[in-house]
N, C-alpha and C. Protein backbone atom coordinates (compact mmCIF):
# COMPACT_ATOMS: atom_id res chain seq x y z
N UNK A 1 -191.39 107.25 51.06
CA UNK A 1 -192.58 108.07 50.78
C UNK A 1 -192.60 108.45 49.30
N UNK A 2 -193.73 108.18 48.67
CA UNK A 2 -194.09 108.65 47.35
C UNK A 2 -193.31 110.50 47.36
N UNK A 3 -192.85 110.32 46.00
CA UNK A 3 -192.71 112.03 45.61
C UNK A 3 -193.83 111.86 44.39
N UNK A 4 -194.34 113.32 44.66
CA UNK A 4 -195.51 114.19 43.80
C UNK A 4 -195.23 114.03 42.91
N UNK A 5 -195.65 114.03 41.70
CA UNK A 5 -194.87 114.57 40.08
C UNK A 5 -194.94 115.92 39.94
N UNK A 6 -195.48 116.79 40.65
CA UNK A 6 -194.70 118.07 40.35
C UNK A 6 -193.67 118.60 41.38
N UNK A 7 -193.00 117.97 42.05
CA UNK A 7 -192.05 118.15 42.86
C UNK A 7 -190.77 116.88 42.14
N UNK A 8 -190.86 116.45 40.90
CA UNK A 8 -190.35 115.50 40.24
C UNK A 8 -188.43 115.98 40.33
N UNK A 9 -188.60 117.10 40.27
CA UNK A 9 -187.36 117.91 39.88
C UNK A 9 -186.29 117.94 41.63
N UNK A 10 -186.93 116.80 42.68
CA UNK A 10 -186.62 117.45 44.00
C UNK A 10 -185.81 115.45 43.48
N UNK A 11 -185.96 114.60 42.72
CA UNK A 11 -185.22 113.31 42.44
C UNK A 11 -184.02 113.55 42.04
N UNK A 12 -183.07 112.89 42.13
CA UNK A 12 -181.62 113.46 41.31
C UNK A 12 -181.85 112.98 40.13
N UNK A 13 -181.22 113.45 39.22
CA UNK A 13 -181.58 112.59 37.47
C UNK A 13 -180.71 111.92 37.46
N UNK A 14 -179.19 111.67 37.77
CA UNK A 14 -178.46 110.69 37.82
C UNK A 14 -179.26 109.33 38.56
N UNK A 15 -180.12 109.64 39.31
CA UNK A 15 -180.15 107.89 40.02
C UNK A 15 -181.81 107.62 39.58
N UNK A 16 -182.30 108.38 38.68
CA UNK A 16 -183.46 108.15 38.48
C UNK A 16 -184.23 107.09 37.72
N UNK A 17 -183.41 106.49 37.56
CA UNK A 17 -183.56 105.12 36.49
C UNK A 17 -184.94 104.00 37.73
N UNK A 18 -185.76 103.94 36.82
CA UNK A 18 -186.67 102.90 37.50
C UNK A 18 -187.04 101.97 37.92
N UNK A 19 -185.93 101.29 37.58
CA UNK A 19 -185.44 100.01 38.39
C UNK A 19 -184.68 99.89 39.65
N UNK A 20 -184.08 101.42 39.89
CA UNK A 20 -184.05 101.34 41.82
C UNK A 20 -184.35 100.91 42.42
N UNK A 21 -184.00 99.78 43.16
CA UNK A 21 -184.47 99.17 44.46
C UNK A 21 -184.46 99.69 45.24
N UNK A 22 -183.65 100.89 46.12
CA UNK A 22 -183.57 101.29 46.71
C UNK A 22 -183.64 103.36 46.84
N UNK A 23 -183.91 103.62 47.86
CA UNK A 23 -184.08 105.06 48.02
C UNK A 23 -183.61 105.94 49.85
N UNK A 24 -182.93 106.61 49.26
CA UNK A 24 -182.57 107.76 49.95
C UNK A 24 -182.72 109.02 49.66
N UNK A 25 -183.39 109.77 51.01
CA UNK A 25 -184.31 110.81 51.17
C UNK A 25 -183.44 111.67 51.75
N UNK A 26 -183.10 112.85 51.56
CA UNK A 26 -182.08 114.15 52.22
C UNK A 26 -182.64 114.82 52.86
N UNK A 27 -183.23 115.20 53.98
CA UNK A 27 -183.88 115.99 54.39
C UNK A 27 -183.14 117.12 54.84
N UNK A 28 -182.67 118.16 54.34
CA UNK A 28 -182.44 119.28 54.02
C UNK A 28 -182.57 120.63 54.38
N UNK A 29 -182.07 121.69 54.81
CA UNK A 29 -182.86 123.28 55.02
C UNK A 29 -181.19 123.60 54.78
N UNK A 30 -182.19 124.60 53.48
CA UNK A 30 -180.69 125.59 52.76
C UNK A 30 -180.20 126.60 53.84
N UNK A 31 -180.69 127.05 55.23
CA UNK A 31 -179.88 127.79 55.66
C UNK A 31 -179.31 126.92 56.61
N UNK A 32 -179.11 125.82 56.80
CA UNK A 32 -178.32 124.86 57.92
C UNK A 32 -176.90 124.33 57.06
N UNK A 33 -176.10 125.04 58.41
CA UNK A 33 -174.84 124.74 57.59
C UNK A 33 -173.91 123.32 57.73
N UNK A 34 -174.43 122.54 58.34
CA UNK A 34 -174.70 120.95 58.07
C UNK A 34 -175.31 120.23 57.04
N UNK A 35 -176.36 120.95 56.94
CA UNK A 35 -177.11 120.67 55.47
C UNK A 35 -176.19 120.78 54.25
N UNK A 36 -175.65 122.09 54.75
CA UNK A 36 -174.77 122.96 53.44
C UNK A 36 -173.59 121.33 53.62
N UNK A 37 -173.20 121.22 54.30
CA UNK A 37 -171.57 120.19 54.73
C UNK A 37 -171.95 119.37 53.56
N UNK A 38 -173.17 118.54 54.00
CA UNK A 38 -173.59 117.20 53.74
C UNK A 38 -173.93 116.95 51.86
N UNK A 39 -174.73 117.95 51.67
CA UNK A 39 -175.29 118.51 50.33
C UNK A 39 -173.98 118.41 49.64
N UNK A 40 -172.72 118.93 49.90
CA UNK A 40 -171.62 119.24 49.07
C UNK A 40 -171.31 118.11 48.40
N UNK A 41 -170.79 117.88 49.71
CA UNK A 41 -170.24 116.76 49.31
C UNK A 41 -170.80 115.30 48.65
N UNK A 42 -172.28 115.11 48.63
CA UNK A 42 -173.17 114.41 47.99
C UNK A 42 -172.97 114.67 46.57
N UNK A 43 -173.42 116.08 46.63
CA UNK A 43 -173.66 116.33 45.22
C UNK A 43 -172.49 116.93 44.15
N UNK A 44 -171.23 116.68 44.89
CA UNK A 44 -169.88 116.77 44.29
C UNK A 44 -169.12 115.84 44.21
N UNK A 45 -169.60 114.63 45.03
CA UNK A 45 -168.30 113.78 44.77
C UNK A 45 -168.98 112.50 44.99
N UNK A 46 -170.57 112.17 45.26
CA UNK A 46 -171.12 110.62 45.64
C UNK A 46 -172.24 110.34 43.96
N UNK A 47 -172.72 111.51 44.03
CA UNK A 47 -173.77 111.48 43.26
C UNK A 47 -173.17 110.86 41.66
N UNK A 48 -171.69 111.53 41.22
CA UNK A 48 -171.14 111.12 40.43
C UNK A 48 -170.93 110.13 40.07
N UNK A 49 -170.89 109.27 41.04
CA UNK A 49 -170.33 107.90 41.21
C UNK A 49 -171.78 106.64 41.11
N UNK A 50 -172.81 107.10 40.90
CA UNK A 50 -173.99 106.38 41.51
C UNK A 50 -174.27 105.60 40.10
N UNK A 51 -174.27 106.25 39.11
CA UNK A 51 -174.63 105.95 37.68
C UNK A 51 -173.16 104.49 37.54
N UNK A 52 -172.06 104.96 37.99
CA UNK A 52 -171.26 103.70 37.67
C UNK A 52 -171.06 102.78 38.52
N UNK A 53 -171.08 102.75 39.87
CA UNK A 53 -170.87 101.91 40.71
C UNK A 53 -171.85 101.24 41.75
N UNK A 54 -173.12 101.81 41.39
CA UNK A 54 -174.43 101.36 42.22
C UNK A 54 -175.50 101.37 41.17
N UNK A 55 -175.40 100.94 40.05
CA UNK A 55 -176.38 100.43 39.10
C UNK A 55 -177.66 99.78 39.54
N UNK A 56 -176.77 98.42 40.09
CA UNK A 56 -177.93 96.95 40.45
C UNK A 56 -177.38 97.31 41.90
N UNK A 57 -178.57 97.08 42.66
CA UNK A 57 -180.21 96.87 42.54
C UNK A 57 -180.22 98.73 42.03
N UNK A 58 -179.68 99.45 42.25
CA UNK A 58 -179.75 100.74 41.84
C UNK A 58 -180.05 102.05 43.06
N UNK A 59 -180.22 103.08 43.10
CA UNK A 59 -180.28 103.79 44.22
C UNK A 59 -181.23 105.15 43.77
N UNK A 60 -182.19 105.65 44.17
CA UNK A 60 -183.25 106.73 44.15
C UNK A 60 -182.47 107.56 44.94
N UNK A 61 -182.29 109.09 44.80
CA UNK A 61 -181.96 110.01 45.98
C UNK A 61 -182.80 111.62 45.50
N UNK A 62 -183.51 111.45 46.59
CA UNK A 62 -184.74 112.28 46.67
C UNK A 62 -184.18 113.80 47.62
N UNK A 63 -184.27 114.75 47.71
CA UNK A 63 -183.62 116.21 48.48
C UNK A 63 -185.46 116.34 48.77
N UNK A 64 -185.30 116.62 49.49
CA UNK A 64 -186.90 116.98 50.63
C UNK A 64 -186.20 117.91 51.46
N UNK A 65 -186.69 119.14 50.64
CA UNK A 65 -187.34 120.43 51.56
C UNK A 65 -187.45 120.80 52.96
N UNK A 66 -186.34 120.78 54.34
CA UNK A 66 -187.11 120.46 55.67
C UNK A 66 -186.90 122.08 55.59
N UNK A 67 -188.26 122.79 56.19
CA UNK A 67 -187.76 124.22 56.52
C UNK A 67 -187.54 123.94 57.71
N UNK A 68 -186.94 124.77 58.61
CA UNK A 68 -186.75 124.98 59.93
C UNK A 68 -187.15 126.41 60.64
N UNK A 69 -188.32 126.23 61.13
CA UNK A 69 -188.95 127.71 61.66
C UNK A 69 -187.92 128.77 62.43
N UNK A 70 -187.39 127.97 63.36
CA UNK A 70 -186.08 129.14 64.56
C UNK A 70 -185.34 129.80 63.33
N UNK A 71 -185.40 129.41 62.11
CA UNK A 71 -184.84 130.84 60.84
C UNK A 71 -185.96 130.79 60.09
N UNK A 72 -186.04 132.04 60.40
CA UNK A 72 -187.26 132.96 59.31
C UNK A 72 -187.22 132.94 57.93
N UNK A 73 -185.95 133.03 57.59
CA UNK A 73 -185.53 133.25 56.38
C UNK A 73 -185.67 131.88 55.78
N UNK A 74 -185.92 131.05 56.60
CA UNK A 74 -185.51 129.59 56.00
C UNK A 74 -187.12 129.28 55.32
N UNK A 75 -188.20 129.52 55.65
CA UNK A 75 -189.12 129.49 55.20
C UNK A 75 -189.53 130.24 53.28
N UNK A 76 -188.63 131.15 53.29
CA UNK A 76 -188.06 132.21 52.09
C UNK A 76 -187.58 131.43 51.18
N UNK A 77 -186.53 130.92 52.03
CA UNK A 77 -185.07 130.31 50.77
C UNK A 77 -185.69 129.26 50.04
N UNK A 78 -186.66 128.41 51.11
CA UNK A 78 -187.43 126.96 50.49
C UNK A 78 -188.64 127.29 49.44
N UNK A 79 -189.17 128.39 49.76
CA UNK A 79 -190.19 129.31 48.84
C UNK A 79 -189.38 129.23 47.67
N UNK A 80 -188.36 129.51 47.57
CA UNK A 80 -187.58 129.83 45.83
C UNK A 80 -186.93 128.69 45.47
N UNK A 81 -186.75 127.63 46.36
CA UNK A 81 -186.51 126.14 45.84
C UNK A 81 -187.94 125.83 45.26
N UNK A 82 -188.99 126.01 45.95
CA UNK A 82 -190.17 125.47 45.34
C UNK A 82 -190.39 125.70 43.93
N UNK A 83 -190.17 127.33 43.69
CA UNK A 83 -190.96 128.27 42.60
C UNK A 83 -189.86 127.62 41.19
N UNK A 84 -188.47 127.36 41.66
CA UNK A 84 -187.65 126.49 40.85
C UNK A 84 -188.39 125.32 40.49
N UNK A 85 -189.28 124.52 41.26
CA UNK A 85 -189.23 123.23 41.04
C UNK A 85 -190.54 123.32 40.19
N UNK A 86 -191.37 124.84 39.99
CA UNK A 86 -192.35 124.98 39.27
C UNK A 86 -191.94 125.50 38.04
N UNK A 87 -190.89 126.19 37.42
CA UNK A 87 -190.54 126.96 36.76
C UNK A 87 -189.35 126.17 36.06
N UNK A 88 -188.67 125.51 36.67
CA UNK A 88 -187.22 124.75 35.60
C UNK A 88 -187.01 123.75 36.27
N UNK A 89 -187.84 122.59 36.90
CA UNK A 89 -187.37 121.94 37.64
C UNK A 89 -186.04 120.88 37.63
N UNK A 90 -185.89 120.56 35.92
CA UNK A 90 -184.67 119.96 35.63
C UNK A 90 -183.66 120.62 37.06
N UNK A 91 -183.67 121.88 37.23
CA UNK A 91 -182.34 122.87 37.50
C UNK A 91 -182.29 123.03 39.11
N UNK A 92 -183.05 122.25 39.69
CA UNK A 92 -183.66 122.21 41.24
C UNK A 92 -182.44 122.02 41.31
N UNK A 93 -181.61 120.92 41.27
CA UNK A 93 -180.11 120.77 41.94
C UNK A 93 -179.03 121.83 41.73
N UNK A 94 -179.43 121.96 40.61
CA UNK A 94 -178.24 122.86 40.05
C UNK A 94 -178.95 124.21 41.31
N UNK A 95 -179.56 124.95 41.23
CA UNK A 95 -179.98 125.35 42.10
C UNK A 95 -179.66 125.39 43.46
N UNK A 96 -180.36 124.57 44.22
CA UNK A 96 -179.81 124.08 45.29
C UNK A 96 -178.60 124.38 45.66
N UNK A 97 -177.72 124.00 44.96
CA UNK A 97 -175.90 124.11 45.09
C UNK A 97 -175.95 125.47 44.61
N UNK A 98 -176.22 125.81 44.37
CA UNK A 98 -176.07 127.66 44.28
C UNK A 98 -176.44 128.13 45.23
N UNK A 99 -177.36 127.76 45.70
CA UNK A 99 -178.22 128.09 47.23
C UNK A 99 -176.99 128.00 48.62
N UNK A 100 -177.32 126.72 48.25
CA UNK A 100 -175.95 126.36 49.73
C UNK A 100 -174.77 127.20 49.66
N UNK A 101 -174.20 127.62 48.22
CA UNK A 101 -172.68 128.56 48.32
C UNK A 101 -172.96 129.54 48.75
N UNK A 102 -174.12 130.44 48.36
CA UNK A 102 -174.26 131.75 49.22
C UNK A 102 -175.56 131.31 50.26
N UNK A 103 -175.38 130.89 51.41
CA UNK A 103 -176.49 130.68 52.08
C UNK A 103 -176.48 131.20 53.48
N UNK A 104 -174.84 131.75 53.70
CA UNK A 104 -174.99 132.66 54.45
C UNK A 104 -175.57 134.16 54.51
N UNK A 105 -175.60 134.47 53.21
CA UNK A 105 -176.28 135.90 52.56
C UNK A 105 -177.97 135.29 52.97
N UNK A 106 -178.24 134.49 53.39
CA UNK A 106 -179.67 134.34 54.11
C UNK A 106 -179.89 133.72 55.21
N UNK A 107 -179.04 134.03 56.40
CA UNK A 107 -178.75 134.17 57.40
C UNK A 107 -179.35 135.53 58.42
N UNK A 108 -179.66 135.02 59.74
CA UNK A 108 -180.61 136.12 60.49
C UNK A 108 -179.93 137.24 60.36
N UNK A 109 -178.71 137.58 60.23
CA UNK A 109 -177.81 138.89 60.64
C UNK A 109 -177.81 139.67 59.36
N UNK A 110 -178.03 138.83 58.03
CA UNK A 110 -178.53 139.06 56.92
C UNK A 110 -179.62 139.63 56.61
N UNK A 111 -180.55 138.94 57.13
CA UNK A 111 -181.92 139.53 56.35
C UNK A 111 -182.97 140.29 57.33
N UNK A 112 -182.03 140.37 58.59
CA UNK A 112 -183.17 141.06 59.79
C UNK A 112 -183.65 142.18 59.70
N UNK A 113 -183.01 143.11 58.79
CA UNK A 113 -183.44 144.29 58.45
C UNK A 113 -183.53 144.56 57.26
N UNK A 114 -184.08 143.75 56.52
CA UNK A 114 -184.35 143.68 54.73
C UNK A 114 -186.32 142.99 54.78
N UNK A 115 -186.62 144.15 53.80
CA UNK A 115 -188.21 143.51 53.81
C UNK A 115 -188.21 142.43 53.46
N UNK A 116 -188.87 141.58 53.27
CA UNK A 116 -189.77 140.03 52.44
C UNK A 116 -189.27 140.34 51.34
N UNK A 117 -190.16 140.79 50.45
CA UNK A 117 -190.17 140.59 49.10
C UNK A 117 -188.46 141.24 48.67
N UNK A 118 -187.67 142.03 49.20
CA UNK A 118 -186.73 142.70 48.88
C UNK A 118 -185.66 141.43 48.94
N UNK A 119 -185.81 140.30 49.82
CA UNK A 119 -185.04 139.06 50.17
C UNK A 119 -185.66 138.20 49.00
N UNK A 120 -186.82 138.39 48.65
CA UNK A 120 -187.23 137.57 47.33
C UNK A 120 -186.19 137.92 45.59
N UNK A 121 -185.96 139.34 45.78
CA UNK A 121 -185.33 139.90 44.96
C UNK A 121 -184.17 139.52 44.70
N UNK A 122 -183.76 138.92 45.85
CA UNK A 122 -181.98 138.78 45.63
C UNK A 122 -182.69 137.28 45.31
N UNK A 123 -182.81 136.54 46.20
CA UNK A 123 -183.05 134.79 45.76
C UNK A 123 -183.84 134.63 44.37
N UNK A 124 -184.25 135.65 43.76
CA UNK A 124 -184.92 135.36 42.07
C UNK A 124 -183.70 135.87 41.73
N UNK A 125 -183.22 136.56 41.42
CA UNK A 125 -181.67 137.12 41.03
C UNK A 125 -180.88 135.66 41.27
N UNK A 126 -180.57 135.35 42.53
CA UNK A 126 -179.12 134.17 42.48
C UNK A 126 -179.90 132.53 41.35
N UNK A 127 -181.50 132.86 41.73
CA UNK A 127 -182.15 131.58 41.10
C UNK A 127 -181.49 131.85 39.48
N UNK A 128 -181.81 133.33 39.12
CA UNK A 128 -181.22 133.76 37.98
C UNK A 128 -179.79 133.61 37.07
N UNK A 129 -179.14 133.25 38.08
CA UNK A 129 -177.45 133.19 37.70
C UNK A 129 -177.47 131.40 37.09
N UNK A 130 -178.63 130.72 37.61
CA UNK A 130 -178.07 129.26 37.28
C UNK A 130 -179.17 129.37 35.63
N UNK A 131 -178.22 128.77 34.93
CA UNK A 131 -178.41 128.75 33.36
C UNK A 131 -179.66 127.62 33.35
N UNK A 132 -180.82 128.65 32.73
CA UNK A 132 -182.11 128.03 32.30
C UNK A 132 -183.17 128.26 33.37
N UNK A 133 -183.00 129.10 34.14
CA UNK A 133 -183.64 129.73 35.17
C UNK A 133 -184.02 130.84 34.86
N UNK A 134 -185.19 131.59 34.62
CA UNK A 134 -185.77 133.03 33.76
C UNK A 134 -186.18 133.45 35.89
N UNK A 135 -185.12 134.46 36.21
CA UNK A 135 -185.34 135.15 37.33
C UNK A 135 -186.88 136.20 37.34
N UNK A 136 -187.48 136.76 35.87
CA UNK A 136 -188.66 136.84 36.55
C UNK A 136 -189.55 136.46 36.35
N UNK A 137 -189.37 135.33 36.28
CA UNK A 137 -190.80 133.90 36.26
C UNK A 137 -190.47 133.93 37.71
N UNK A 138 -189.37 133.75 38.22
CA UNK A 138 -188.94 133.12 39.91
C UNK A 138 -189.52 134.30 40.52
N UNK A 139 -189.12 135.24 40.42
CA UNK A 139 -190.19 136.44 41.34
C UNK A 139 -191.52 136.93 41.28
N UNK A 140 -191.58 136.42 39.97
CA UNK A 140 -193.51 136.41 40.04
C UNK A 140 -194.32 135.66 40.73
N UNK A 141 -193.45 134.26 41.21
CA UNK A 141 -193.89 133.39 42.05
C UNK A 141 -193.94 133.58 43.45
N UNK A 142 -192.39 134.30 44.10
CA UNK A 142 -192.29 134.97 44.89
C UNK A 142 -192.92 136.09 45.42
N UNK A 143 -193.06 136.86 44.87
CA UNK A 143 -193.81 138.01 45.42
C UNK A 143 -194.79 138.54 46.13
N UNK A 144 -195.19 138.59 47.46
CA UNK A 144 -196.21 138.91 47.99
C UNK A 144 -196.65 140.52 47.98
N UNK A 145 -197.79 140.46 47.47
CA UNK A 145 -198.71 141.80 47.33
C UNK A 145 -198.83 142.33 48.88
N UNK A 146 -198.57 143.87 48.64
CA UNK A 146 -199.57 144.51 49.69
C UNK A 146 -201.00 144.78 50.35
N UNK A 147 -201.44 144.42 49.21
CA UNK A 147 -203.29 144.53 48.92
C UNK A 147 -203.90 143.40 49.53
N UNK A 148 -204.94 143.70 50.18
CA UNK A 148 -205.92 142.49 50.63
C UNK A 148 -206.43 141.63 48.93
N UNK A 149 -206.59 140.69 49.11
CA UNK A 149 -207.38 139.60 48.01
C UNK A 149 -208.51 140.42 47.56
N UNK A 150 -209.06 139.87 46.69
CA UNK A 150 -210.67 140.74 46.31
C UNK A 150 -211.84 139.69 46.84
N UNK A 151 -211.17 138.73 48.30
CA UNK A 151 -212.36 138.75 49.30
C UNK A 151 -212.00 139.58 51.00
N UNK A 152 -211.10 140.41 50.33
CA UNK A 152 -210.09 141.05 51.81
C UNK A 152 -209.00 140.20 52.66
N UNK A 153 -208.66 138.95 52.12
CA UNK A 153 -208.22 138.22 52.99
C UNK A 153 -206.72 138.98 52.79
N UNK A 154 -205.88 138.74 54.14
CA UNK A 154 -204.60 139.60 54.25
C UNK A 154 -203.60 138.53 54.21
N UNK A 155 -203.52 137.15 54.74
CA UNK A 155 -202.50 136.30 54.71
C UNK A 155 -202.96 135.72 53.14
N UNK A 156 -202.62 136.64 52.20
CA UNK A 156 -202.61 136.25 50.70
C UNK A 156 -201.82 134.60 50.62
N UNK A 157 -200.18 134.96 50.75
CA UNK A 157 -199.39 134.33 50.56
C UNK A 157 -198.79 134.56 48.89
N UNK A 158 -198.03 133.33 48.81
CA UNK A 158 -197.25 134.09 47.11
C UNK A 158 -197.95 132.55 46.43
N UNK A 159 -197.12 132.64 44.67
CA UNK A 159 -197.51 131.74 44.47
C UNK A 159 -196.66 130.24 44.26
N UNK A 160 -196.16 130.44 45.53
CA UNK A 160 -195.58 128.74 45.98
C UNK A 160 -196.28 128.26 46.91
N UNK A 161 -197.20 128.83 48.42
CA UNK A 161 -197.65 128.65 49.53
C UNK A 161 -197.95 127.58 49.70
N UNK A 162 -199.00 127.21 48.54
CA UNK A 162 -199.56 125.71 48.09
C UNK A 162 -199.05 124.70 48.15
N UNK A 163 -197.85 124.79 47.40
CA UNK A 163 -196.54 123.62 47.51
C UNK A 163 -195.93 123.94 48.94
N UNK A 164 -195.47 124.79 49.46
CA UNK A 164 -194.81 124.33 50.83
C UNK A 164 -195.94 124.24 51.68
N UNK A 165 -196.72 124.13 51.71
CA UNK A 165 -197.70 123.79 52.37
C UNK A 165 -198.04 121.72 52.58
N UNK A 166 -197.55 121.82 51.80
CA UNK A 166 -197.89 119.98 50.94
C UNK A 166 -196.50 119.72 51.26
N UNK A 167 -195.31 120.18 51.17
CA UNK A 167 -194.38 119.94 51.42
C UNK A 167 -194.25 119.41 53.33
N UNK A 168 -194.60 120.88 53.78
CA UNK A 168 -194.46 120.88 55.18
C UNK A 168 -195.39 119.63 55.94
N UNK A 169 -196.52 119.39 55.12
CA UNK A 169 -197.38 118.34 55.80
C UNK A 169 -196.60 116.67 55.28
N UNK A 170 -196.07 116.54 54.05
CA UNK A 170 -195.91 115.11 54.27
C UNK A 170 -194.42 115.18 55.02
N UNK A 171 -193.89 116.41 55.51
CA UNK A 171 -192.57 116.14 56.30
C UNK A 171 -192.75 115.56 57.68
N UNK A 172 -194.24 116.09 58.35
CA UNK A 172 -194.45 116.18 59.23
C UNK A 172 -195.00 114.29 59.50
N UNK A 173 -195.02 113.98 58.48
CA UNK A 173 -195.69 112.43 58.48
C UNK A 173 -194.21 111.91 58.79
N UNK A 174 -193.65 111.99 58.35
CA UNK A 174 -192.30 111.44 58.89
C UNK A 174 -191.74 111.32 60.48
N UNK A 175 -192.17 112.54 60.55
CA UNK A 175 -191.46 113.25 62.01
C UNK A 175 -189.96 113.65 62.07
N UNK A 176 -189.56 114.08 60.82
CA UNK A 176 -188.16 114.31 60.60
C UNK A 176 -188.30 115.54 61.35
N UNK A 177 -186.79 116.08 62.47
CA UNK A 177 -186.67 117.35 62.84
C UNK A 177 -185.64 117.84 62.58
N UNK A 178 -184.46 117.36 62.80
CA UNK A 178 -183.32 117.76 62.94
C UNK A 178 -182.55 117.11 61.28
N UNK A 179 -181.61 118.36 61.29
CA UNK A 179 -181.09 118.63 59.57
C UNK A 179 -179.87 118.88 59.67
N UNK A 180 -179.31 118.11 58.87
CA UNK A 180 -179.96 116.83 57.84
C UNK A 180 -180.42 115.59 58.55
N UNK A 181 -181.42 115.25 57.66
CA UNK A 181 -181.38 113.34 58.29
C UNK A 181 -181.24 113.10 56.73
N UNK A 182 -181.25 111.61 57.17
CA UNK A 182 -180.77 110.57 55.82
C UNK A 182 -181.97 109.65 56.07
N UNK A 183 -183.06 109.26 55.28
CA UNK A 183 -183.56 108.24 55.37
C UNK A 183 -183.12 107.34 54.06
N UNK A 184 -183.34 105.96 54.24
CA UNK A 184 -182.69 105.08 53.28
C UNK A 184 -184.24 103.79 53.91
N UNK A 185 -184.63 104.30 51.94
CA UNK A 185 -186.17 103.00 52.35
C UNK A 185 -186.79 103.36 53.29
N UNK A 186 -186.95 104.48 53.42
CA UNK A 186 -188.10 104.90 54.13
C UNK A 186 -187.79 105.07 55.95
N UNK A 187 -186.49 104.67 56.47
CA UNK A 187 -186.14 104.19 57.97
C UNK A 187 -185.09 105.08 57.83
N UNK A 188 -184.99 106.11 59.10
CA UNK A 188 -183.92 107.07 59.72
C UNK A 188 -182.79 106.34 59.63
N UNK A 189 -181.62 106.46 58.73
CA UNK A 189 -180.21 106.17 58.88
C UNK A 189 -179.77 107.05 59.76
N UNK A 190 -179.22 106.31 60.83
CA UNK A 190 -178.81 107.31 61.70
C UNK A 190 -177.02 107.27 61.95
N UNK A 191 -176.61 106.17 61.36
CA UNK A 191 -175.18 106.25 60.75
C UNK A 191 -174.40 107.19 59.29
N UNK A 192 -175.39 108.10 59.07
CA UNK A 192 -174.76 108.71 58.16
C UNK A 192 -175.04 110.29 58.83
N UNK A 193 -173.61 111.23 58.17
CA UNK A 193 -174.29 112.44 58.98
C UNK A 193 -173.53 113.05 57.81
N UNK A 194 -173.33 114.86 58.27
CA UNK A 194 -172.76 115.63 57.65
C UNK A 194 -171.33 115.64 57.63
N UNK A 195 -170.61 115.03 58.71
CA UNK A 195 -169.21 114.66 58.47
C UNK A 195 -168.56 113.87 57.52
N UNK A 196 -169.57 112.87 56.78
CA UNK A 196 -169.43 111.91 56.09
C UNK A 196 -168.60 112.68 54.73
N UNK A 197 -167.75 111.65 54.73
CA UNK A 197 -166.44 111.97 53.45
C UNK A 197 -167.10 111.21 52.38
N UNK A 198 -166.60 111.58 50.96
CA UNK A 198 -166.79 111.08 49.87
C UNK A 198 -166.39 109.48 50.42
N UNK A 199 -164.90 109.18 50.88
CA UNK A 199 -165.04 107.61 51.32
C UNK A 199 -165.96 106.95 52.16
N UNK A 200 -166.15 108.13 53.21
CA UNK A 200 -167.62 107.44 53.97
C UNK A 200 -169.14 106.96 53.19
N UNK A 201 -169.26 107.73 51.97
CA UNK A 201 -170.12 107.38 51.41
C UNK A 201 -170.21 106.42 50.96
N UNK A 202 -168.89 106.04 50.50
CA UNK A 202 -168.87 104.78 49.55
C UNK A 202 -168.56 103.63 49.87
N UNK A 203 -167.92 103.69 51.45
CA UNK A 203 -167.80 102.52 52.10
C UNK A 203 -169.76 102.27 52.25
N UNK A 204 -170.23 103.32 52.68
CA UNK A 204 -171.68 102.74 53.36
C UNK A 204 -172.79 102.12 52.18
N UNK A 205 -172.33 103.02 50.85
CA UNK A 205 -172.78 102.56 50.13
C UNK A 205 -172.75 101.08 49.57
N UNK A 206 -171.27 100.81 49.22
CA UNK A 206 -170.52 99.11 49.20
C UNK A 206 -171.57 98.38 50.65
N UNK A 207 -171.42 98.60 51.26
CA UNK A 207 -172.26 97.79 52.34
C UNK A 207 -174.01 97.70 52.44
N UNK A 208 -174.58 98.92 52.13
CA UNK A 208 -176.20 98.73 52.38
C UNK A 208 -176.77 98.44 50.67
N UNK A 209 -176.10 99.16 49.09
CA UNK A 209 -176.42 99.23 48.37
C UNK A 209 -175.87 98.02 47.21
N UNK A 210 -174.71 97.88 47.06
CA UNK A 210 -174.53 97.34 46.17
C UNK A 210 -174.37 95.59 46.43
């Protein structure tokens, strides 16, 4: 599936070279701690390796946004991945991996008794800690008003809605549910999961990529 150019920052820059033949899609939700497994170890010990050992034909790896409704919060956390990907998008990954280390701090037992915007506060704050991230650009994006619109409308929303909105619909073209999936070229890999070791990667990689 095509990525947007303003969701450009959701590509890894290591594999972004345009002669990729090939592409893999992460489908993702920062409060799934499978997601969290899988993410790590991608983006600590495979991603490194992509620039030297999977050149030709080459490899695209795209992180797509899956929220997952049964967490509330998860709809939140992807809100401040977005407002990143409007605001510094270079830093979406870097991000991201900041996300996943504290991602139990946005967890139901976490945030069940913390308002909205007060959960926006901390996630513009942690967006804040990753270098080149201005935390209140990230909460200006975040922030939902109390006030009706000046046509009264009450489901305002903030100013990411737009993007996860566009997000949530081309996920839904997929029919991706369950997180993580791996697509590779566009088709559910269903041999790769969150258990997968840095060697698992690279055996599968040696076999489908290089």
């Amino acid at each position: 599936m095509a990525l947007p150019p303003k969701f450009a920052g959701q590509l890894l820059a290591s594999s972004s070279h345009s002669e990729a033949k090939h592409t893999l899609e992460l489908y993702l939700d920062y409060v799934c701690p499978f997601s969290a497994k899988l993410f790590n170890t991608f983006y600590d010990s495979v991603a490194p390796s992509l620039e030297k050992k999977y050149t030709k034909p080459g490899v695209r790896v795209i992180f797509r946004q899956q929220i997952q409704p049964w967490h509330p919060s998860s709809t939140l956390v992807h809100e401040a991945g977005a407002a990143v990907l409007k605001i510094a998008p270079n830093k979406f990954w870097d991000f991201s991996k900041k996300l996943f280390e504290h991602q139990k701090e946005y967890f139901d037992v976490n945030v069940v008794n913390e308002a909205r915007n007060d959960t926006y506060k901390r996630l513009a704050k942690l967006a804040g800690s990753v270098d080149g991230i201005e935390e209140s650009k990230i909460l200006e994006l975040l922030l939902v008003s109390d006030k009706p619109d000046k046509d009264g409308g009450l489901n305002i929303g903030n100013g990411t809605t737009n993007d996860v909105k566009q997000m949530v619909k081309a996920n839904r073209v997929t029919g991706v549910h369950v997180t993580p999936t791996v697509l590779f070229n566009g088709v559910p890999e269903g041999g790769i999961s969150s258990s997968f070791s840095a060697h698992d990667w690279d055996d599968w990689l040696s076999k489908n990529v290089a």
